[in-house]
Protein backbone atom coordinates (compact mmCIF):
# COMPACT_ATOMS: atom_id res chain seq x y z
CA UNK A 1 98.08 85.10 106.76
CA UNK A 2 99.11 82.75 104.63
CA UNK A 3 103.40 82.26 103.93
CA UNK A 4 105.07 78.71 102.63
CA UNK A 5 106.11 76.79 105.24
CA UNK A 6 109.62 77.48 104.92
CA UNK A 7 109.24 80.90 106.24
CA UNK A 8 109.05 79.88 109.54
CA UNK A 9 110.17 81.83 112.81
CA UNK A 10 112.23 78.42 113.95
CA UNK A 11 113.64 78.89 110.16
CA UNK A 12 114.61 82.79 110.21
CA UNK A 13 116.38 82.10 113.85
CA UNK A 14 119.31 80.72 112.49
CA UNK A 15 120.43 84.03 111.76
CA UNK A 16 121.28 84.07 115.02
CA UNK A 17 123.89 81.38 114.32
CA UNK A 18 127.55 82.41 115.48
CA UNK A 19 128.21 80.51 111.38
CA UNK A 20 125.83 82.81 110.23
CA UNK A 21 127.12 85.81 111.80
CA UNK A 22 130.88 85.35 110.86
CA UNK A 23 130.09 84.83 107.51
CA UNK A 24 127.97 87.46 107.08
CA UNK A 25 129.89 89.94 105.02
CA UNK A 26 131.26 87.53 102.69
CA UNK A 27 127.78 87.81 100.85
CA UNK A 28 127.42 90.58 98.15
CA UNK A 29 127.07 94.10 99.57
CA UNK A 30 123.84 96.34 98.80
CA UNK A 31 125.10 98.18 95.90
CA UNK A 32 125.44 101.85 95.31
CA UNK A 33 122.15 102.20 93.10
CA UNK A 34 119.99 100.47 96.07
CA UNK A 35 121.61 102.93 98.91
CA UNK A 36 120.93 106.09 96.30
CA UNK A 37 117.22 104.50 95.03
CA UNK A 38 116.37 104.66 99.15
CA UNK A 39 117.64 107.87 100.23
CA UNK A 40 116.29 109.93 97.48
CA UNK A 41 112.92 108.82 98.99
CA UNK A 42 114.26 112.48 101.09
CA UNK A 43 114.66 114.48 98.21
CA UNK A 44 117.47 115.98 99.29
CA UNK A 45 116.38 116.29 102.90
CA UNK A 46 117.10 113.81 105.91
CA UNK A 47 114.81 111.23 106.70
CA UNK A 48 113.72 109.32 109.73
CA UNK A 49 113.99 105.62 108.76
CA UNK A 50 113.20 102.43 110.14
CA UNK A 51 115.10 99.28 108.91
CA UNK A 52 113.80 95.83 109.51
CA UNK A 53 115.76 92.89 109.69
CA UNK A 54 118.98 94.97 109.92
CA UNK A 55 121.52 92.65 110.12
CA UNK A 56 124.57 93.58 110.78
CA UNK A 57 123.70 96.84 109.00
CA UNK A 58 124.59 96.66 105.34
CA UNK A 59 121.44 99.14 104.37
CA UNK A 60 121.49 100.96 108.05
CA UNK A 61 124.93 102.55 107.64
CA UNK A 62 125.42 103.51 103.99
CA UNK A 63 122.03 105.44 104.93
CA UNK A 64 123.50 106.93 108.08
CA UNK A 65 126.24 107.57 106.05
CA UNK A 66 123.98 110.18 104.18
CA UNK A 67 122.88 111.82 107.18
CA UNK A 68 119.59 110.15 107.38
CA UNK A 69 118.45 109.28 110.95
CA UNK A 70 118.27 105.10 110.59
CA UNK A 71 117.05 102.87 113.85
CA UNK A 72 118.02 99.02 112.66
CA UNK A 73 115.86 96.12 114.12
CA UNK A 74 116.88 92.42 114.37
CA UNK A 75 116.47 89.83 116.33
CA UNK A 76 119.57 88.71 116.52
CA UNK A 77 121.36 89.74 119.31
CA UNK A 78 124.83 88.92 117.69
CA UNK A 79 123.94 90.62 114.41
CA UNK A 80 123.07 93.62 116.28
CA UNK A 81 126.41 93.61 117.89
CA UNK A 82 128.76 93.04 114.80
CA UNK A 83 126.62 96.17 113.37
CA UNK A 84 126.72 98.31 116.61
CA UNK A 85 131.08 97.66 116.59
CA UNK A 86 131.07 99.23 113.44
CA UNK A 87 130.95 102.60 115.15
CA UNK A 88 128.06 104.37 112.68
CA UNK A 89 125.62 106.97 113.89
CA UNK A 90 122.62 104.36 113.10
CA UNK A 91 120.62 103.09 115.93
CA UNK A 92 120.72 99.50 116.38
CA UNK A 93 117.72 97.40 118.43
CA UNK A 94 117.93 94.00 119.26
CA UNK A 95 114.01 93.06 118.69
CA UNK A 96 111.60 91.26 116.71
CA UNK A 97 110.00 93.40 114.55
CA UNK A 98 106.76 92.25 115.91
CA UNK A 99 108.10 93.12 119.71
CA UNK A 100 109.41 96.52 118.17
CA UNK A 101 107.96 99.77 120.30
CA UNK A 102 108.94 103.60 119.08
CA UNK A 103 106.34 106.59 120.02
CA UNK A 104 108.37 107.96 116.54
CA UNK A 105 106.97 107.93 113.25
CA UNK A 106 109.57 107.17 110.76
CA UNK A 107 109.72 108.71 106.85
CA UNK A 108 110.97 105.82 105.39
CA UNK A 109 110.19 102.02 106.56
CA UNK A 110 112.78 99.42 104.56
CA UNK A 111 113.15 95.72 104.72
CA UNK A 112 116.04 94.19 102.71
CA UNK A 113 115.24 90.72 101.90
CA UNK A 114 113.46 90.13 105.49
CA UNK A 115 110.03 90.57 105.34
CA UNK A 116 109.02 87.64 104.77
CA UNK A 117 110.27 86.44 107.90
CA UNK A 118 107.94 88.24 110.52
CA UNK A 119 104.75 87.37 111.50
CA UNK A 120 102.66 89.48 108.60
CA UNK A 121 99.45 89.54 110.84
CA UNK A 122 101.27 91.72 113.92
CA UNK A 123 103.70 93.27 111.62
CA UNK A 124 101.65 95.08 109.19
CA UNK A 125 99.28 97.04 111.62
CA UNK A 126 102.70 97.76 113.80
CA UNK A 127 104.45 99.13 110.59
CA UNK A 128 101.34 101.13 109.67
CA UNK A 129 101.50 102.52 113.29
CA UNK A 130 104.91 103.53 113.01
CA UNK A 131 104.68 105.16 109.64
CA UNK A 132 103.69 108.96 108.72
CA UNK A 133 100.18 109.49 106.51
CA UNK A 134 102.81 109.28 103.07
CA UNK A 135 105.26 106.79 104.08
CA UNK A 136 106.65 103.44 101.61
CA UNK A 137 107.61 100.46 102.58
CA UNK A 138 110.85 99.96 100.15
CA UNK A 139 110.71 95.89 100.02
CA UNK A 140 114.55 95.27 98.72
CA UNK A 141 115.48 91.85 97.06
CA UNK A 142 118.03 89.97 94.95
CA UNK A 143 122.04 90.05 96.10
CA UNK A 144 122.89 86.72 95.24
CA UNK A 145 125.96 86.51 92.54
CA UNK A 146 124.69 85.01 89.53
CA UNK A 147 127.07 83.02 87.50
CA UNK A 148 125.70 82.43 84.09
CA UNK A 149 125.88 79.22 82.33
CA UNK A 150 125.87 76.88 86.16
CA UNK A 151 122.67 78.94 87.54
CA UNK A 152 121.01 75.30 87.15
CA UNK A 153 123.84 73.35 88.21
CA UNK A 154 124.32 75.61 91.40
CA UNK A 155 120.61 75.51 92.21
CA UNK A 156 120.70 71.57 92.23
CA UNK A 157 123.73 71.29 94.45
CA UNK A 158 121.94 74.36 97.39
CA UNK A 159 118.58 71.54 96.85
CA UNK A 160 120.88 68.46 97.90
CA UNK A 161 122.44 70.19 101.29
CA UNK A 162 119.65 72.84 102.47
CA UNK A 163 118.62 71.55 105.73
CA UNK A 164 115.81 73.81 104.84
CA UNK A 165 113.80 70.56 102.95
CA UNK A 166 110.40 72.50 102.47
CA UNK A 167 111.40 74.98 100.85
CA UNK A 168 108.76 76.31 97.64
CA UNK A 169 109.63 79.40 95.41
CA UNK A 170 107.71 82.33 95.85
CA UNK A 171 107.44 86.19 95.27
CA UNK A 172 107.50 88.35 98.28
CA UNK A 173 105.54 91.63 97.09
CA UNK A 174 102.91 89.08 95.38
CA UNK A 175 102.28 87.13 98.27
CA UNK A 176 101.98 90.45 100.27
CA UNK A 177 100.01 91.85 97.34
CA UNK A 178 97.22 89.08 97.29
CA UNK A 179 96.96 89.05 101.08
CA UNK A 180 96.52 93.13 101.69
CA UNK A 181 99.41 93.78 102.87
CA UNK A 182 100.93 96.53 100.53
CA UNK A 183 99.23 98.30 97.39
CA UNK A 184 100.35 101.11 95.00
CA UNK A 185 103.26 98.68 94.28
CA UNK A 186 106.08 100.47 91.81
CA UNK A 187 109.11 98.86 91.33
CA UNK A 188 112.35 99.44 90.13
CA UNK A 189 114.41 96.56 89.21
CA UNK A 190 118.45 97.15 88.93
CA UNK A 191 120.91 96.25 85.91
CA UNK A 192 123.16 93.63 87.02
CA UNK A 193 126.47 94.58 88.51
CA UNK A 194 129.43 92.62 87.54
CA UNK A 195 131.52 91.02 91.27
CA UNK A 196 134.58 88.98 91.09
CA UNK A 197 134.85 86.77 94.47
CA UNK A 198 137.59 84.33 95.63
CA UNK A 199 135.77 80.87 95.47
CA UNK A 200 136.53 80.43 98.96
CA UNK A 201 134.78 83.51 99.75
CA UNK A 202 131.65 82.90 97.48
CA UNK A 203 131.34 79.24 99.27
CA UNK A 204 131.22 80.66 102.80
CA UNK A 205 128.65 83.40 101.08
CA UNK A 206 126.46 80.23 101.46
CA UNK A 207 126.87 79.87 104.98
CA UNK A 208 125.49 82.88 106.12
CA UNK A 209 121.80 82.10 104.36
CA UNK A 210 119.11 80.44 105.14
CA UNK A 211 119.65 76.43 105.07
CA UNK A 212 123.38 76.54 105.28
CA UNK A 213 124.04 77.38 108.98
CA UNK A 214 127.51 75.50 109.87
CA UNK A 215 125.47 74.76 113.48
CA UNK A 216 122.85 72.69 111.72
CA UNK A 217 124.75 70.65 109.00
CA UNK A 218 126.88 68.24 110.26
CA UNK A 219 130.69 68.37 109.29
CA UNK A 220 130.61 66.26 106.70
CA UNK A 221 127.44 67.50 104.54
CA UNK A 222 129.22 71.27 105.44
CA UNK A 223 132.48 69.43 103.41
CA UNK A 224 130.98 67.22 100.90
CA UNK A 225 128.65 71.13 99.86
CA UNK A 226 131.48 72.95 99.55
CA UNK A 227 133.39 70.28 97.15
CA UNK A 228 131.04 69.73 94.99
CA UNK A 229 130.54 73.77 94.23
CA UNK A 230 134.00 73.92 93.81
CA UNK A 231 133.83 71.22 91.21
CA UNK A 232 131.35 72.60 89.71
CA UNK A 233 133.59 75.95 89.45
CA UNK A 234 136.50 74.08 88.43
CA UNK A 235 134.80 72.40 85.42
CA UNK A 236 133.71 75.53 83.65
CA UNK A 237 136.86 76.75 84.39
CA UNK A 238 136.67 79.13 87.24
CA UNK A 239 140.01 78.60 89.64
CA UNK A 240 140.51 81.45 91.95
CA UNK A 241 137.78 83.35 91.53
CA UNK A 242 134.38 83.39 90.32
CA UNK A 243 132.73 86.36 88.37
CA UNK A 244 129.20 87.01 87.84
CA UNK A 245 126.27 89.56 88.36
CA UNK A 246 124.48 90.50 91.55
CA UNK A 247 121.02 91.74 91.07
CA UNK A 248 118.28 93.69 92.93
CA UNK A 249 114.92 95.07 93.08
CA UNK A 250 113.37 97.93 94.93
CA UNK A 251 109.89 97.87 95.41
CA UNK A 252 108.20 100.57 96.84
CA UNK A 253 104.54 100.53 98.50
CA UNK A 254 101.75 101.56 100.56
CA UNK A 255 101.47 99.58 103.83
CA UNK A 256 98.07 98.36 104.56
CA UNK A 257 96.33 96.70 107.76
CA UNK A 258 93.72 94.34 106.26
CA UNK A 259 90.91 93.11 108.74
């Protein structure tokens, strides 16, 4: 197995974070054309599905919602808690995916932006376990609000305070791809959907991702980040609020166990 180094277990922990937590929901909610892409994987008919990395449930519920039978699994015990008080029928665990155990087979197996945090090596031979002779992985990613014109600027400013320092872009169903992972890739990337946020809002959208946990910057750098977006906002004239697009992609595949 081969990840970047960034992609660490130590790394994906700070999910855990109470920061991390709290802030949680101030990031841009799975729209309406990912929940839809997923459960018409049932065709009209209610599906067994496992999510992994389930957070505090964003994909879990709206699927619940539909009547599908969803079992969430994170590692984080507080993220499993803010989903459970939420009152939906969904199952939540609090595992690592690699710990997970389930004598059920699941129709549907769906990781929204968190599969590249496991260990690839246990996961894939679990997940292939747990998964009926036609089942897809659905790999979601994107959900970040892009505001065009200070996509650069933005980038430069998450470089300077990330106490992740290692981190090295990368494609998620590529690297899974070249390693054996998944095959019989399809994917459906989304139009973008427009998403007005109050700037104090989008800042603390920060804090809940990886690199920004309020427990591991000190005050100050935690400050001297959110200033300098806000400047940034200011000088191309955003006050309030900020508007941009949030994309994402579905990708749906085969889950392999390679040797």
């Amino acid at each position: 197995m081969n990840k970047p180094e960034h992609l660490s277990k130590e790394v994906g922990d700070q999910f855990a974070d109470k920061s991390v937590v709290e802030n949680y929901g101030y990031r841009p909610q799975y729209s309406q054309a990912v929940i839809d892409i997923l459960s018409d994987q049932g065709r009209g008919t209610s599906m067994s599905v496992l999510d992994i990395g389930s957070g505090t449930g964003e994909v879990s519920i709206p699927l619940a919602d539909k009547g599908h039978s969803v079992i969430g699994v994170d590692p984080s015990a507080a993220m499993v808690k803010a989903a459970r008080a939420k009152g939906s029928t969904a199952e939540f665990v609090n595992s690592y995916i690699e710990e997970f155990s389930s004598n059920q087979r699941f129709d549907l197996l769906v990781a929204a932006n968190s599969i590249h945090w496991p260990d690839w090596s246990v996961t894939f031979p679990l997940l292939k376990r747990l998964a009926k002779p036609h089942t897809k992985l659905a790999i979601v990613t994107g959900g970040d609000l892009v505001v065009e014109g200070i996509k650069d600027d933005i980038l430069q400013i998450i470089q300077k305070y990330s106490t992740t320092r290692n981190f090295k872009p990368y494609s998620i169903v590529k690297l899974l791809q070249e390693q054996g992972f998944i095959s019989n890739v399809t994917a459906i990337d989304l139009p973008g959907e427009a998403l007005t946020q109050h700037i104090d809002e989008y800042v603390a959208s920060f804090h809940a991702r990886n690199g920004f946990s309020l427990e591991r910057m000190d005050t100050d750098q935690a400050r001297a980040f959110g200033t300098d977006i806000r400047q940034v906002l200011t000088d191309y004239g955003f006050e309030n609020e900020v508007t941009g697009n949030v994309f994402y992609s579905v990708t749906f595949a085969d889950i392999e166990s390679p040797e």
